[in-house]
PDB file of N, CA and C in Angstrom:
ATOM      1  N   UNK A   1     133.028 115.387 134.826  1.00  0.00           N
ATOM      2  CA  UNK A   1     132.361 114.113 134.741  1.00  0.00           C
ATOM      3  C   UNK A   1     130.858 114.329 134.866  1.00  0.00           C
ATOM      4  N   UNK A   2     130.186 113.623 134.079  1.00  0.00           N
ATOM      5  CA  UNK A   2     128.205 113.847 134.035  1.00  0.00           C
ATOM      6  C   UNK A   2     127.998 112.567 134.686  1.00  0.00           C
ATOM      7  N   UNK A   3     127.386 112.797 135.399  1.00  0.00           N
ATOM      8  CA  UNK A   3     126.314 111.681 135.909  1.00  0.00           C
ATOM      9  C   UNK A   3     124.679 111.258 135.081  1.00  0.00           C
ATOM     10  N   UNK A   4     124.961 110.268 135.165  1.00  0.00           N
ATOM     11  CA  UNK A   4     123.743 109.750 134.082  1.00  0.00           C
ATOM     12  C   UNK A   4     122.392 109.569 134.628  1.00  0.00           C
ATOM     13  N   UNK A   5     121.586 109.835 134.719  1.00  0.00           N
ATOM     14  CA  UNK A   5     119.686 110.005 135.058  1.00  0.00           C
ATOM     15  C   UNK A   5     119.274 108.800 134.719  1.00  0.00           C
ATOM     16  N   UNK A   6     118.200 108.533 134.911  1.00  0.00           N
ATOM     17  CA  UNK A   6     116.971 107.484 134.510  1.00  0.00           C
ATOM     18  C   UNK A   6     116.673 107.972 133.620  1.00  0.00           C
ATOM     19  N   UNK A   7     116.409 109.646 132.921  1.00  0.00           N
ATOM     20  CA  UNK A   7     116.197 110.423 132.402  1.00  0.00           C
ATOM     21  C   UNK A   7     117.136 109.780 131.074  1.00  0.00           C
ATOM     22  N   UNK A   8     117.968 110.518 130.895  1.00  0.00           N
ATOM     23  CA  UNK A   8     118.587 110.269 130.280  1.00  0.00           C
ATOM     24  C   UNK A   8     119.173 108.964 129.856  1.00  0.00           C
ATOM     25  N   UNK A   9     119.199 107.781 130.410  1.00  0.00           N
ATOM     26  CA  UNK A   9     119.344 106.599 129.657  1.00  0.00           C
ATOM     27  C   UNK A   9     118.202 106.539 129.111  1.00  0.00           C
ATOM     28  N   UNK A  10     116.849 106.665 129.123  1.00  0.00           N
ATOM     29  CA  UNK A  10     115.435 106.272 128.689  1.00  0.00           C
ATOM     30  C   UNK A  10     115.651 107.389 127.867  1.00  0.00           C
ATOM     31  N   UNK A  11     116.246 108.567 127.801  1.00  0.00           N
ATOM     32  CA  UNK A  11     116.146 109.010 125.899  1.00  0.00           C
ATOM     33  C   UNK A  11     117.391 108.298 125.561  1.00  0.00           C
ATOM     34  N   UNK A  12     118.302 107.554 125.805  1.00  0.00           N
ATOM     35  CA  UNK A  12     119.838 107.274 125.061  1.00  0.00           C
ATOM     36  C   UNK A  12     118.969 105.788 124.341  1.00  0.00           C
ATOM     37  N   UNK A  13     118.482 104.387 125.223  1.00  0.00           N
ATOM     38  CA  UNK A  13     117.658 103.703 124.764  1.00  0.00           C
ATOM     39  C   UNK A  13     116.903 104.142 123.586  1.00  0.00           C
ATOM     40  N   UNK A  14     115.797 105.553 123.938  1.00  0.00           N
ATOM     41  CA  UNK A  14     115.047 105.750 122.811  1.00  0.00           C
ATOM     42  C   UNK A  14     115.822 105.913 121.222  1.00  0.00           C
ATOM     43  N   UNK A  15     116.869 106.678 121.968  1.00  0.00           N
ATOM     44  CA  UNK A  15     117.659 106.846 120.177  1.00  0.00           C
ATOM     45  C   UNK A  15     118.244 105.668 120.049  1.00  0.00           C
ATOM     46  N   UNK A  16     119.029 104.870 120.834  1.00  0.00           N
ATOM     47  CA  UNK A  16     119.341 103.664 120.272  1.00  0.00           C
ATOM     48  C   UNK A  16     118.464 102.675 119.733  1.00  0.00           C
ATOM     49  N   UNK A  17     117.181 102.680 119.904  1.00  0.00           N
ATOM     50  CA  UNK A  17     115.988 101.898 119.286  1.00  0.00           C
ATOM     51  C   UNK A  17     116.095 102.160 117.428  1.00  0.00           C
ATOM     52  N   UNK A  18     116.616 102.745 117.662  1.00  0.00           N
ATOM     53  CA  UNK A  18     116.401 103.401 115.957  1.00  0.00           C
ATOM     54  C   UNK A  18     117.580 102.736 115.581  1.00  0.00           C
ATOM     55  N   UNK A  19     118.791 102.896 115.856  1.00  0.00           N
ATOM     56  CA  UNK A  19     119.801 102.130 115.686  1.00  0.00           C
ATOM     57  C   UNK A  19     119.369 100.131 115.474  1.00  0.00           C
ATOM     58  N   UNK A  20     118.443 100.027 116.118  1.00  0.00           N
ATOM     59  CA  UNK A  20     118.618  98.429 116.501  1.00  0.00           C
ATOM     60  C   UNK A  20     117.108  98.325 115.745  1.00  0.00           C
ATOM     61  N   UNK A  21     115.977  99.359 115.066  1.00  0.00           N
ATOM     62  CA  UNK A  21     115.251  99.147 114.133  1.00  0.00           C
ATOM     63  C   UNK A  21     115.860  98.404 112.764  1.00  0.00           C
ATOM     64  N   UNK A  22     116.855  99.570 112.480  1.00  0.00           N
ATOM     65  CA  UNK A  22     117.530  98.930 111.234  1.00  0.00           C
ATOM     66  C   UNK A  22     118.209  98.131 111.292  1.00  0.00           C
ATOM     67  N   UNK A  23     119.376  97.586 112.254  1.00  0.00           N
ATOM     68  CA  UNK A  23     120.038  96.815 112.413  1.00  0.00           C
ATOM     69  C   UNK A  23     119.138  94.976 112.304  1.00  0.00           C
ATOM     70  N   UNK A  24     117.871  95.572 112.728  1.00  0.00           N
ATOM     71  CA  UNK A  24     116.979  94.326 112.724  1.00  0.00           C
ATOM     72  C   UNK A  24     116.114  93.859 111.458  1.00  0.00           C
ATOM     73  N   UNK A  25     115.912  95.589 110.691  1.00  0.00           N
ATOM     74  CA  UNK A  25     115.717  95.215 108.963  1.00  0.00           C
ATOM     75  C   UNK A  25     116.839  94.661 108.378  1.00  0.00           C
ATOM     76  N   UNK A  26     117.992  94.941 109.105  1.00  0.00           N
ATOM     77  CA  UNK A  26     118.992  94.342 107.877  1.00  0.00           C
ATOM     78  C   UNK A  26     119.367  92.818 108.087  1.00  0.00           C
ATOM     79  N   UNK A  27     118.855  92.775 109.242  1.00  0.00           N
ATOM     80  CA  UNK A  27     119.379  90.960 109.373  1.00  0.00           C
ATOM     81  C   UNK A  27     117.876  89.898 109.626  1.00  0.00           C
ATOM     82  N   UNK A  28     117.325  90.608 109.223  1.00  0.00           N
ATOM     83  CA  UNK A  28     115.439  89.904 108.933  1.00  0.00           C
ATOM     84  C   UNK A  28     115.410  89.642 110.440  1.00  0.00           C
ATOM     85  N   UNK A  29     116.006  90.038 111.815  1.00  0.00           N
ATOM     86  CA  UNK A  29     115.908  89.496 112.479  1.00  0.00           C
ATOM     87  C   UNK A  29     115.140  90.665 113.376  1.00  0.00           C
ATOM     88  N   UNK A  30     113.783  91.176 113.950  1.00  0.00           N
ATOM     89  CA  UNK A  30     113.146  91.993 114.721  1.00  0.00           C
ATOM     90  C   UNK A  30     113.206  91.379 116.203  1.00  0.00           C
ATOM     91  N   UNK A  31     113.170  90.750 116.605  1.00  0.00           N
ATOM     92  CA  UNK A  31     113.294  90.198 118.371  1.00  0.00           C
ATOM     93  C   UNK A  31     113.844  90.865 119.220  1.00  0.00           C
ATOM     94  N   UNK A  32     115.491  91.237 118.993  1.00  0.00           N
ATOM     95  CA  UNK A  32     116.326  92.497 119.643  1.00  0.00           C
ATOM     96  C   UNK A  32     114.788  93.889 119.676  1.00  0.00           C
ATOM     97  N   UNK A  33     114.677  94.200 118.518  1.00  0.00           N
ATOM     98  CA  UNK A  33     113.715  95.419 118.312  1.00  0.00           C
ATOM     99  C   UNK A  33     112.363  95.708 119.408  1.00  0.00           C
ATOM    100  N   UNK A  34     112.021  94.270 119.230  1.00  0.00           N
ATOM    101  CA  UNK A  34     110.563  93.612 120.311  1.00  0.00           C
ATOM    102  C   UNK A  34     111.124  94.322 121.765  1.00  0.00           C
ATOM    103  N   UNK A  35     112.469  93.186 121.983  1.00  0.00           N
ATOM    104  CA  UNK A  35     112.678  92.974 123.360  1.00  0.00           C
ATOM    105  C   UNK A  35     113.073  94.951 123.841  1.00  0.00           C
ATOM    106  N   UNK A  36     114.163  95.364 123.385  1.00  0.00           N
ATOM    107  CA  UNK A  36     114.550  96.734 123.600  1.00  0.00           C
ATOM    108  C   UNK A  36     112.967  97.846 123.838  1.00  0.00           C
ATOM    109  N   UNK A  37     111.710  97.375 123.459  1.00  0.00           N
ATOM    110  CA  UNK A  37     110.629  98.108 123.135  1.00  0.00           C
ATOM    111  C   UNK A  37     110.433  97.959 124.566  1.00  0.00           C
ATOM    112  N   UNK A  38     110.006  96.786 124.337  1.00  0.00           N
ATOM    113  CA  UNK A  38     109.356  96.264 125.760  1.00  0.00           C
ATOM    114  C   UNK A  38     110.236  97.102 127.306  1.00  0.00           C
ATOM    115  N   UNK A  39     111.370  97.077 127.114  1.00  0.00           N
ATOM    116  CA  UNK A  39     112.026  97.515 128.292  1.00  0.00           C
ATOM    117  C   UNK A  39     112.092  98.897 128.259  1.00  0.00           C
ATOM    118  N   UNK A  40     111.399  99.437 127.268  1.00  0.00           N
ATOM    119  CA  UNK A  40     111.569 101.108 126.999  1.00  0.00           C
ATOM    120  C   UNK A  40     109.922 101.183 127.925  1.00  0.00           C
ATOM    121  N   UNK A  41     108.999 100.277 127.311  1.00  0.00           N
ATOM    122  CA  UNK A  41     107.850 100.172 127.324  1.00  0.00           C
ATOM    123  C   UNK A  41     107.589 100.304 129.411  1.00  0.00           C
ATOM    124  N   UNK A  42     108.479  99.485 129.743  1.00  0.00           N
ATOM    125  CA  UNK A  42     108.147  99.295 131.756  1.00  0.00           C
ATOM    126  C   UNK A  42     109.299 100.410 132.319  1.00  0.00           C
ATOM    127  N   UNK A  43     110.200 100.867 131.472  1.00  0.00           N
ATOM    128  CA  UNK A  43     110.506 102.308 131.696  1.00  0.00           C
ATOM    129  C   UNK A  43     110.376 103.446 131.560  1.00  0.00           C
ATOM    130  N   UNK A  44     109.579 103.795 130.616  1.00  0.00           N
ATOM    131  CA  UNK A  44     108.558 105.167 130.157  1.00  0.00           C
ATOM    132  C   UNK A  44     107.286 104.972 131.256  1.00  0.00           C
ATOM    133  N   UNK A  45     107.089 103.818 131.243  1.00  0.00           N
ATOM    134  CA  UNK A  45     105.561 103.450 132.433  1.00  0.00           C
ATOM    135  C   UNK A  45     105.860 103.391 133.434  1.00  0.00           C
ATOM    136  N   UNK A  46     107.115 102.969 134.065  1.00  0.00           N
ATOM    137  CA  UNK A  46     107.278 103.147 135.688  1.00  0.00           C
ATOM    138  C   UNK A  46     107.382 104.748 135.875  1.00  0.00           C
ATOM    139  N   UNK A  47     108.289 105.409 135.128  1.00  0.00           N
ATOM    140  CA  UNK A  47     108.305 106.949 135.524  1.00  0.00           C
ATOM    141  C   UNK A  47     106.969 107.739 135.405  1.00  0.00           C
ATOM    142  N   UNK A  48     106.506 106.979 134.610  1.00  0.00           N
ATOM    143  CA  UNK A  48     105.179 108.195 134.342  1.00  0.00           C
ATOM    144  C   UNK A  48     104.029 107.665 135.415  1.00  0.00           C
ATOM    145  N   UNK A  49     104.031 106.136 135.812  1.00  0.00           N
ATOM    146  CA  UNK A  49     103.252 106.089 137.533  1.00  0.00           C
ATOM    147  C   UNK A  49     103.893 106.799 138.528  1.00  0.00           C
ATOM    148  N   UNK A  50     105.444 106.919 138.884  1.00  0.00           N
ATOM    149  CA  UNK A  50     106.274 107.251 139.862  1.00  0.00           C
ATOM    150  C   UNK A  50     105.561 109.083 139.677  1.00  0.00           C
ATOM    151  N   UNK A  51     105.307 109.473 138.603  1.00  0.00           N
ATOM    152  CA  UNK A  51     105.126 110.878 138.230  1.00  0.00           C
ATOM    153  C   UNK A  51     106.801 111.556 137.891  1.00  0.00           C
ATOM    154  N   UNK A  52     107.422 110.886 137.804  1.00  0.00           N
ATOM    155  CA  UNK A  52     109.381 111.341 137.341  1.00  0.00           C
ATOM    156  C   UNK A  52     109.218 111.381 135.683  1.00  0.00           C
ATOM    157  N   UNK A  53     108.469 111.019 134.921  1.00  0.00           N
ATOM    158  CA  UNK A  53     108.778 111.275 133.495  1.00  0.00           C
ATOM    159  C   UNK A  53     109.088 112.591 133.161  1.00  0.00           C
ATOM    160  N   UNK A  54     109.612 112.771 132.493  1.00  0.00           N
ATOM    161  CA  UNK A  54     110.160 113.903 131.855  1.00  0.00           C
ATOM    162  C   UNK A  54     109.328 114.404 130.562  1.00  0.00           C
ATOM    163  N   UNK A  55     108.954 115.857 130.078  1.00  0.00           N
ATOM    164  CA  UNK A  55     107.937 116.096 129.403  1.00  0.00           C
ATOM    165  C   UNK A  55     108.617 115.419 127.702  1.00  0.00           C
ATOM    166  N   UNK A  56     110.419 116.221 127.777  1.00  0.00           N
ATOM    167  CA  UNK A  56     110.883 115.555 126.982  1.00  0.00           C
ATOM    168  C   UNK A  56     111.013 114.480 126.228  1.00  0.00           C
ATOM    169  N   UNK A  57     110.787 113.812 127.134  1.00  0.00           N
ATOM    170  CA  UNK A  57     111.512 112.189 127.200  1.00  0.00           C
ATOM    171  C   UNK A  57     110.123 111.493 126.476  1.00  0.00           C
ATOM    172  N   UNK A  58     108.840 112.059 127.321  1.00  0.00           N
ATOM    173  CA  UNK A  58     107.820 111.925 126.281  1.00  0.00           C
ATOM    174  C   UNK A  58     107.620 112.015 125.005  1.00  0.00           C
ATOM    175  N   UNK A  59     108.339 113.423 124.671  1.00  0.00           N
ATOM    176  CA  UNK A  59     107.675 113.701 123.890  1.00  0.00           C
ATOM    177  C   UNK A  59     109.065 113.331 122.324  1.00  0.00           C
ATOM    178  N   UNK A  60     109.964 112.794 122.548  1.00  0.00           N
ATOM    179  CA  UNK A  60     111.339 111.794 122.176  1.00  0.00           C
ATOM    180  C   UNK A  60     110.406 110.162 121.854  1.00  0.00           C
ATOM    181  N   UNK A  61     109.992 109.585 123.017  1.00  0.00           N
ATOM    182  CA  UNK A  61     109.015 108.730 122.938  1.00  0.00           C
ATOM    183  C   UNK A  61     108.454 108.698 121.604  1.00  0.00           C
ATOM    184  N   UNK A  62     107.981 109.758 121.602  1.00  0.00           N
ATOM    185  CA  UNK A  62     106.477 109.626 120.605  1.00  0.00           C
ATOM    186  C   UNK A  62     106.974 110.023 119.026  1.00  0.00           C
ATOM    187  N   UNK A  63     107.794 110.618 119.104  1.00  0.00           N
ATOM    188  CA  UNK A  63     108.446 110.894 117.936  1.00  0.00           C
ATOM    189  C   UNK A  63     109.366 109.781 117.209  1.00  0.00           C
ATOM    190  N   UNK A  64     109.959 109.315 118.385  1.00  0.00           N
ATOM    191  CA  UNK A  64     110.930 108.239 117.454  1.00  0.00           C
ATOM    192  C   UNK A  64     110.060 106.861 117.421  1.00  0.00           C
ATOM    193  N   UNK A  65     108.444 106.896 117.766  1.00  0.00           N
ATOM    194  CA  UNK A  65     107.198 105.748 117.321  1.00  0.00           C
ATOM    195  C   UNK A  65     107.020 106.316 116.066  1.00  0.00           C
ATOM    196  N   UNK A  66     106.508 107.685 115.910  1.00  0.00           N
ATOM    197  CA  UNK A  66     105.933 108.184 114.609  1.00  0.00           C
ATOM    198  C   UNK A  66     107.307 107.361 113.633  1.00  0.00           C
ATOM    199  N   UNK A  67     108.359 108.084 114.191  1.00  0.00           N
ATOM    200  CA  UNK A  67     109.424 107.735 113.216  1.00  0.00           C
ATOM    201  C   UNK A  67     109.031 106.370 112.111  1.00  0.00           C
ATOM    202  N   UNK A  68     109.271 105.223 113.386  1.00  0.00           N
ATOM    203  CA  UNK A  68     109.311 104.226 112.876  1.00  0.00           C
ATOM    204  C   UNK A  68     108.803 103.418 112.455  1.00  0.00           C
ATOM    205  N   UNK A  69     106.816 103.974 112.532  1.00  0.00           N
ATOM    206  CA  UNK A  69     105.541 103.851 111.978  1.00  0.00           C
ATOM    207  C   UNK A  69     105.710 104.263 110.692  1.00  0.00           C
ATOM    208  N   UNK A  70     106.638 105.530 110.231  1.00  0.00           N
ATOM    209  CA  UNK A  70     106.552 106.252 108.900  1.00  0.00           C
ATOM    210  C   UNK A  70     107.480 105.195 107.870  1.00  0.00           C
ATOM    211  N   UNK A  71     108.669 104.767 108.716  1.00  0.00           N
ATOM    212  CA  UNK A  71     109.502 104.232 108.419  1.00  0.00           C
ATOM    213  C   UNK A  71     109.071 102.511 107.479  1.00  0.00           C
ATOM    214  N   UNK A  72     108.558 102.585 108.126  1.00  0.00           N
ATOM    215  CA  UNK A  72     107.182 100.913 108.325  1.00  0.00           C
ATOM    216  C   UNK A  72     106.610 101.090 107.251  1.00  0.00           C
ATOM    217  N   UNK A  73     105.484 102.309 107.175  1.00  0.00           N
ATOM    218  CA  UNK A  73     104.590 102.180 105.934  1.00  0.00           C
ATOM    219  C   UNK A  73     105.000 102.388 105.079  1.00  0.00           C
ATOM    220  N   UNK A  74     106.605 103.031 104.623  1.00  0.00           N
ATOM    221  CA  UNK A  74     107.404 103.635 103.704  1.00  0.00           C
ATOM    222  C   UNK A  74     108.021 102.135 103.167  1.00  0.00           C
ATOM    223  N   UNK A  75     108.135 101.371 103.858  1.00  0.00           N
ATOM    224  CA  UNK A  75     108.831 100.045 103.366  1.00  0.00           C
ATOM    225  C   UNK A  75     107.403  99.179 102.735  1.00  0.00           C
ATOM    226  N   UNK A  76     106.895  99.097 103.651  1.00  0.00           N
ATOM    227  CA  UNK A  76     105.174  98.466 102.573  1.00  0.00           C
ATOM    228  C   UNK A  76     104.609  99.047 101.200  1.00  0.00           C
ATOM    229  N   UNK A  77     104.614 100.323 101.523  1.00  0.00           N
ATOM    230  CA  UNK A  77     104.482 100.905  99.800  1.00  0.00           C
ATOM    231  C   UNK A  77     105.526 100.486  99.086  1.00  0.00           C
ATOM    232  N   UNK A  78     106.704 100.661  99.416  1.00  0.00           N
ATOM    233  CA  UNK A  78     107.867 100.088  98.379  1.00  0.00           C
ATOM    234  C   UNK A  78     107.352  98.531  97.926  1.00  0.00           C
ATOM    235  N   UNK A  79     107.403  97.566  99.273  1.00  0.00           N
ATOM    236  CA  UNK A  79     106.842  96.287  98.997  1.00  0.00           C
ATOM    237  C   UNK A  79     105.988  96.061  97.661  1.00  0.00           C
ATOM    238  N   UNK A  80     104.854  97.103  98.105  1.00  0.00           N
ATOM    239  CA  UNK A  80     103.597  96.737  96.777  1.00  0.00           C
ATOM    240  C   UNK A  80     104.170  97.395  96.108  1.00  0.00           C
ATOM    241  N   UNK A  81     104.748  98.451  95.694  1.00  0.00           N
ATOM    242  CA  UNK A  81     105.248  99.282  94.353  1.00  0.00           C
ATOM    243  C   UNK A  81     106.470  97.702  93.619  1.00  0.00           C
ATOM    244  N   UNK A  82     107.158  97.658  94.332  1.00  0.00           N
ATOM    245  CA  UNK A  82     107.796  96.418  93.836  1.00  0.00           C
ATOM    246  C   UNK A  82     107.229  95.614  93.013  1.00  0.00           C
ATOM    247  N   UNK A  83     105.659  95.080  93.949  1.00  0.00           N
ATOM    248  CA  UNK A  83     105.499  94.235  93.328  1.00  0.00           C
ATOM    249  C   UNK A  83     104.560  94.077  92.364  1.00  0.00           C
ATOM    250  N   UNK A  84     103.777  95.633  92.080  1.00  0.00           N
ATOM    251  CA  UNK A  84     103.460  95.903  90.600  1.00  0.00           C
ATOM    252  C   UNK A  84     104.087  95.736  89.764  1.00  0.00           C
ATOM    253  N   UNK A  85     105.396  96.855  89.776  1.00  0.00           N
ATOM    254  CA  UNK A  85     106.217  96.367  89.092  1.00  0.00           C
ATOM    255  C   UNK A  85     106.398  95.250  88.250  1.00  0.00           C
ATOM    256  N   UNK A  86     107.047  94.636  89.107  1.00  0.00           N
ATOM    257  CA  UNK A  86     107.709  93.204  88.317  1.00  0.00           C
ATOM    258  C   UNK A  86     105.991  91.992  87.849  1.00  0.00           C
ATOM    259  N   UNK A  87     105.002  92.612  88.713  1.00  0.00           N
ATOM    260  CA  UNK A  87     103.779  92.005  88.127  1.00  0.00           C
ATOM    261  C   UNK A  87     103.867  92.687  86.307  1.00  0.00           C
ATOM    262  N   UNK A  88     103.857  93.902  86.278  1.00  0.00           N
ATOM    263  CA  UNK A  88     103.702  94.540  84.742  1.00  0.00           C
ATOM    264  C   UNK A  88     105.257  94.177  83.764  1.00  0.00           C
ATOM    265  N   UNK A  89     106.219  93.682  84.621  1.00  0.00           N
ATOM    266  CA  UNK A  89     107.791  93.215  83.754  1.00  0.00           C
ATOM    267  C   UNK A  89     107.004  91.672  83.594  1.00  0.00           C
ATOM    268  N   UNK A  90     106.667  91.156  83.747  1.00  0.00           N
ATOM    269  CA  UNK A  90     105.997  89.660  83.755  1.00  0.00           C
ATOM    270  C   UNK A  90     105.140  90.196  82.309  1.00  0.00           C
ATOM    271  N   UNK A  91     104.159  90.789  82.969  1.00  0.00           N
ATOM    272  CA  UNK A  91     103.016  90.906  81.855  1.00  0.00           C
ATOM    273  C   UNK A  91     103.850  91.196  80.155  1.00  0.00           C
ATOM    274  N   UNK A  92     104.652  92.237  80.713  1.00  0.00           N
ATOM    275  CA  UNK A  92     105.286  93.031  79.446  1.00  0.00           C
ATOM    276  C   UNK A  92     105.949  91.467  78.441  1.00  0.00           C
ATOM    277  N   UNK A  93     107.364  90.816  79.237  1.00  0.00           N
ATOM    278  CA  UNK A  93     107.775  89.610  78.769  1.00  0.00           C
ATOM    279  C   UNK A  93     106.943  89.071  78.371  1.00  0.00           C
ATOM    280  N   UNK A  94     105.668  88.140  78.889  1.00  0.00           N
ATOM    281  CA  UNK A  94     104.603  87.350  77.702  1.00  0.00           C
ATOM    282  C   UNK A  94     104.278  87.831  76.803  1.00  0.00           C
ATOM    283  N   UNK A  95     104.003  89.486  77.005  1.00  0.00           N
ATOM    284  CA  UNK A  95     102.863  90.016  75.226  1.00  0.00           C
ATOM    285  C   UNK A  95     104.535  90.125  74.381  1.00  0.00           C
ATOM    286  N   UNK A  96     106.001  90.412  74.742  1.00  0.00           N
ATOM    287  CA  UNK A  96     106.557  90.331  73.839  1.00  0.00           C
ATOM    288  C   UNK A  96     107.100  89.325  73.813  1.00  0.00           C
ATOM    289  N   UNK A  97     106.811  87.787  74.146  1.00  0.00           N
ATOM    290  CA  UNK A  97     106.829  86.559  74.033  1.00  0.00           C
ATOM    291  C   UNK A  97     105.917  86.140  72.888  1.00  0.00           C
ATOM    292  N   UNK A  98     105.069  86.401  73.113  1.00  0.00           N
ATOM    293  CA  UNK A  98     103.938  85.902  71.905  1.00  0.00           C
ATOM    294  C   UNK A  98     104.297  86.754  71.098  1.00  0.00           C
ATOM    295  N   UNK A  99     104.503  87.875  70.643  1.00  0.00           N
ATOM    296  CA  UNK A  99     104.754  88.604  69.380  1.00  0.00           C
ATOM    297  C   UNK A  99     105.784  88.153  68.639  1.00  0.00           C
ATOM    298  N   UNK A 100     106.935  87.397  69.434  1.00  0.00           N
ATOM    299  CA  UNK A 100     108.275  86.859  68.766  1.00  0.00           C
ATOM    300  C   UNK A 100     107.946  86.052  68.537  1.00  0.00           C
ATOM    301  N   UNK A 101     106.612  84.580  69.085  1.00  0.00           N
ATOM    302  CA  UNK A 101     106.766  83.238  68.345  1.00  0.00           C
ATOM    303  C   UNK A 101     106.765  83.113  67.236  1.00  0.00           C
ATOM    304  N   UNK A 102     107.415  82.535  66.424  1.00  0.00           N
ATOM    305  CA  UNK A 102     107.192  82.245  65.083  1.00  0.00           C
ATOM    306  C   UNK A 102     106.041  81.637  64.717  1.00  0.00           C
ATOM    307  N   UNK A 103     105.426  81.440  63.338  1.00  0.00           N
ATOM    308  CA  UNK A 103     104.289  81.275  63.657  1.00  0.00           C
ATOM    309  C   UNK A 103     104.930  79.607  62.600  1.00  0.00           C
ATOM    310  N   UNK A 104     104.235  78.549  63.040  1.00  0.00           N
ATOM    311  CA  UNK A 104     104.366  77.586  62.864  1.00  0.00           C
ATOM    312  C   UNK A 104     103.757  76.823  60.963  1.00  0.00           C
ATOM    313  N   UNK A 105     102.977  77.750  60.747  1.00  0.00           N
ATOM    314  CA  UNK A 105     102.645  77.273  59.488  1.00  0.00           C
ATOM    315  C   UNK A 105     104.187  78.304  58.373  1.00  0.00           C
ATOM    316  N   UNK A 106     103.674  77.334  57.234  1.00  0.00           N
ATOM    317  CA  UNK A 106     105.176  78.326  56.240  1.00  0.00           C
ATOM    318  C   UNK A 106     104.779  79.473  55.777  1.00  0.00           C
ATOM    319  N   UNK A 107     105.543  80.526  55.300  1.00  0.00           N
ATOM    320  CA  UNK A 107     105.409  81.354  55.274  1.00  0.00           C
ATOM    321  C   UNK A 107     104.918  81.307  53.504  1.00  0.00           C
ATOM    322  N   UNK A 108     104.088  82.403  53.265  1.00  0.00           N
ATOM    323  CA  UNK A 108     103.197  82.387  51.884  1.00  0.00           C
ATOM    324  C   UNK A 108     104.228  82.107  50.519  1.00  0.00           C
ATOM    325  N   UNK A 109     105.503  82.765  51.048  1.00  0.00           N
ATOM    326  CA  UNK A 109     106.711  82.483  49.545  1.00  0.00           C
ATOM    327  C   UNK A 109     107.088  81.534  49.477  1.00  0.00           C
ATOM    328  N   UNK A 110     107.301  80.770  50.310  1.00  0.00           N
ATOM    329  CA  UNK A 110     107.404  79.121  50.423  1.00  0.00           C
ATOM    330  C   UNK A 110     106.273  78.568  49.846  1.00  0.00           C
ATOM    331  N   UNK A 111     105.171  78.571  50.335  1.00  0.00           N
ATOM    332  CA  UNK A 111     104.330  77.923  49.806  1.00  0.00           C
ATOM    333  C   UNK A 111     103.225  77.612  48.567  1.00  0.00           C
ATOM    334  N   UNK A 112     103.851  78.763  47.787  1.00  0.00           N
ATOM    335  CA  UNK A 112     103.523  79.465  46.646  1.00  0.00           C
ATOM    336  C   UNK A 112     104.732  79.036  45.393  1.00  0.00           C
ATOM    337  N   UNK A 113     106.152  79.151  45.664  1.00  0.00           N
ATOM    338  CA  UNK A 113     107.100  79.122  45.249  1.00  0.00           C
ATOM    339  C   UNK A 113     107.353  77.976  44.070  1.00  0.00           C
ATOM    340  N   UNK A 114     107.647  77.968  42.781  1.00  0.00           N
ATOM    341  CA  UNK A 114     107.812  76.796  42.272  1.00  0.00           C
ATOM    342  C   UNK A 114     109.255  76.604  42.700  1.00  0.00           C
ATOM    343  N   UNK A 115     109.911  74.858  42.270  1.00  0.00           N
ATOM    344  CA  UNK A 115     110.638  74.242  42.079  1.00  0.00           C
ATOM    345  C   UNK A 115     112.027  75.067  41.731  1.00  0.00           C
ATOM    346  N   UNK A 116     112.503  74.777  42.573  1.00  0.00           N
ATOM    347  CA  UNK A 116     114.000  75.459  41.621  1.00  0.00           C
ATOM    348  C   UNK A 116     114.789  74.573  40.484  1.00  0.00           C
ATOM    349  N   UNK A 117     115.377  75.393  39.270  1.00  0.00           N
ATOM    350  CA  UNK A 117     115.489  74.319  38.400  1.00  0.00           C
ATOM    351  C   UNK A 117     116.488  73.389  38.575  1.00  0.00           C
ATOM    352  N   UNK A 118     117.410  73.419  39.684  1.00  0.00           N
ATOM    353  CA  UNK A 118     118.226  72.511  39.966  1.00  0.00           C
ATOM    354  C   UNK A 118     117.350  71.187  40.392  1.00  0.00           C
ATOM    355  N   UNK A 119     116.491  71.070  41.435  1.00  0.00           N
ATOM    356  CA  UNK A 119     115.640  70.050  41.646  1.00  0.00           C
ATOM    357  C   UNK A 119     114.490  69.440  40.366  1.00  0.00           C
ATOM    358  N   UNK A 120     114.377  70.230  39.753  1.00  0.00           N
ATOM    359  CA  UNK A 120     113.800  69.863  38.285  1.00  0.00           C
ATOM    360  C   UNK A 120     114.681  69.006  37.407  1.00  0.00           C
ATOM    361  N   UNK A 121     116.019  69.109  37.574  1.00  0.00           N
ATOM    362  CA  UNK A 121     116.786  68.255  36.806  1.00  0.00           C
ATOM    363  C   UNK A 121     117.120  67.084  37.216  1.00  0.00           C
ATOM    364  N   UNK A 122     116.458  66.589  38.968  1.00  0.00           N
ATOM    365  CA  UNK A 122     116.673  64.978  39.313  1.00  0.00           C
ATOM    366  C   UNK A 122     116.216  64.250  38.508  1.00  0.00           C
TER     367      UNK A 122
END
């Protein structure tokens, strides 16, 4: 049987943060994410006033922030790449919108064309 540390729940929290990052992209809902921070946040800080932090546990800390900083700006570039995108699928649809309108005056063989001789014989 293991007995569990302060230590060690404050890295089990840290990896579960990552768990409850995405869990919070996938349901638009970040608050769980906030709140779990915050309590990582007065438990990484009580040990490291007490002087009990662990060099580890630090350095777990800081890695699974980078993580989810990388994670972050990796979803914002997608954001704007997106939304070039579909800015240039927009653009593309109008210029081949206008190239398909028909053009409203008749076309030169029509309008050039004599009588066919069936209508000549009303």
């Amino acid at each position: 049987m293991s007995v569990s540390t302060p230590t060690d729940d404050l890295d089990n929290r840290l990896v579960h943060s990552l768990d409850s990052f995405f869990n919070g992209l996938q349901i638009s809902d970040m608050g769980a994410v906030v709140s779990d921070w915050d309590e990582i946040e007065k438990g990484f800080m009580g040990r490291h006033h007490a002087g009990t932090l662990n060099v580890d546990t630090s350095a777990l800390a800081f890695s699974v922030s980078n993580w989810m900083e990388k994670i972050c700006d990796t979803f914002m570039t997608l954001e704007v790449k997106g939304q070039e995108v579909a800015a240039r699928l927009v653009e593309d649809l109008d210029t081949d919108i206008d190239t398909r309108t028909p053009s409203r005056s008749p076309s030169p063989s029509r309008a050039t064309r004599s009588p066919s001789p069936s209508s000549s014989q009303l």
